[in-house]
Protein backbone atom coordinates (compact mmCIF):
# COMPACT_ATOMS: atom_id res chain seq x y z
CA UNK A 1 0.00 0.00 0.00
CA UNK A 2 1.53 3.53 -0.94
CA UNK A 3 1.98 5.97 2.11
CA UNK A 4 -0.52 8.73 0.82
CA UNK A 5 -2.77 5.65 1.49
CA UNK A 6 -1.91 5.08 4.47
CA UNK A 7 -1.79 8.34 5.89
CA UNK A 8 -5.60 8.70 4.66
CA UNK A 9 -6.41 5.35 6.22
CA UNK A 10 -5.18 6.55 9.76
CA UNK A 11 -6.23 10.41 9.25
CA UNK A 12 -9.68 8.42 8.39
CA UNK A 13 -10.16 6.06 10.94
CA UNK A 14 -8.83 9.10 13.80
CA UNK A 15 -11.66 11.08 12.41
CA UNK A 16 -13.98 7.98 12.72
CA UNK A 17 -14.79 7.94 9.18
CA UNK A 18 -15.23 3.86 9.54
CA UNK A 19 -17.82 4.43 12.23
CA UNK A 20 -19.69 6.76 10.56
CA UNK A 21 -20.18 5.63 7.26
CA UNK A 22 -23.11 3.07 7.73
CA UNK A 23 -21.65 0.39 6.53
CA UNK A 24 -20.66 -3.05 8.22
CA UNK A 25 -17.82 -3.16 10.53
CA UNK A 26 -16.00 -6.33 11.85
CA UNK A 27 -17.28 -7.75 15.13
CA UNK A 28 -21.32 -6.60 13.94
CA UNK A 29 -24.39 -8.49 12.90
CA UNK A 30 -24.13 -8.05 8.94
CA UNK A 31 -27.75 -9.65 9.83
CA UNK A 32 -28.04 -11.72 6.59
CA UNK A 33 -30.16 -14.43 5.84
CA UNK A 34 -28.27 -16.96 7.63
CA UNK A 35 -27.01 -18.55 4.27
CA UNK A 36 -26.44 -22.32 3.63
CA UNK A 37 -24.79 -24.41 5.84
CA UNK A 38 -21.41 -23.21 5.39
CA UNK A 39 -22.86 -19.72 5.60
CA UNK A 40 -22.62 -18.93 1.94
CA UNK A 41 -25.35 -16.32 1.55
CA UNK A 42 -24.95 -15.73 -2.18
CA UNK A 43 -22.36 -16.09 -5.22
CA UNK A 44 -21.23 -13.57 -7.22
CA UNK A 45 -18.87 -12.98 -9.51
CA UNK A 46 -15.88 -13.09 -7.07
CA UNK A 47 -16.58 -15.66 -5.38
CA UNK A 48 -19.10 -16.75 -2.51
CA UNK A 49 -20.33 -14.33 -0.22
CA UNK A 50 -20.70 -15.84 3.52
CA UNK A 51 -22.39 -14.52 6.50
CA UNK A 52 -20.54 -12.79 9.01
CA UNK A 53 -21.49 -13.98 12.05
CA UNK A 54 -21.64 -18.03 10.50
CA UNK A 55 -17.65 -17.31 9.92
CA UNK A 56 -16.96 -15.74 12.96
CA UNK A 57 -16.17 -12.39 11.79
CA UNK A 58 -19.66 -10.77 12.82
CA UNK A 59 -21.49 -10.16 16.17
CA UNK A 60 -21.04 -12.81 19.03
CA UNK A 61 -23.97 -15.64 19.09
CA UNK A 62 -25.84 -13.76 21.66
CA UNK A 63 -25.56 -10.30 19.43
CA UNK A 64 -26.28 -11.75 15.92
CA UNK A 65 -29.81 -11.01 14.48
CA UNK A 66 -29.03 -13.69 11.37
CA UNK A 67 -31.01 -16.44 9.94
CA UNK A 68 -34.71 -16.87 9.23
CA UNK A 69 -37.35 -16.33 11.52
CA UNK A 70 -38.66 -19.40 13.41
């Protein structure tokens, strides 16, 4: 990575840009669908696409809000 980069990376994530933006962060329910049963929500053209939490890089069990209602 070049170091322009990385300076905006770290001016960005001081300024809480990451937090901010709405989107998904690591350690959050991505609260998908709960996918197959490897956690493979969909396929696209890179590859699968797995649920967060299934793969352990979502919310804990008891903070996950995945899978189908039952």
């Amino acid at each position: 990575m070049c170091e322009e980069c990385d300076d905006w990376d770290s001016e960005a994530e001081d300024d809480g840009y990451y937090e901010d933006s709405g989107e998904w962060q690591t350690g959050e329910c991505d609260n998908c669908s709960g996918g197959d049963e490897s956690g493979v929500t969909a396929t696209g053209p890179l590859g699968p696409l797995y649920c967060a939490c299934r793969i352990g890089q979502g919310a804990t069990p008891e903070g996950c809000a995945c899978g189908p209602e039952d």
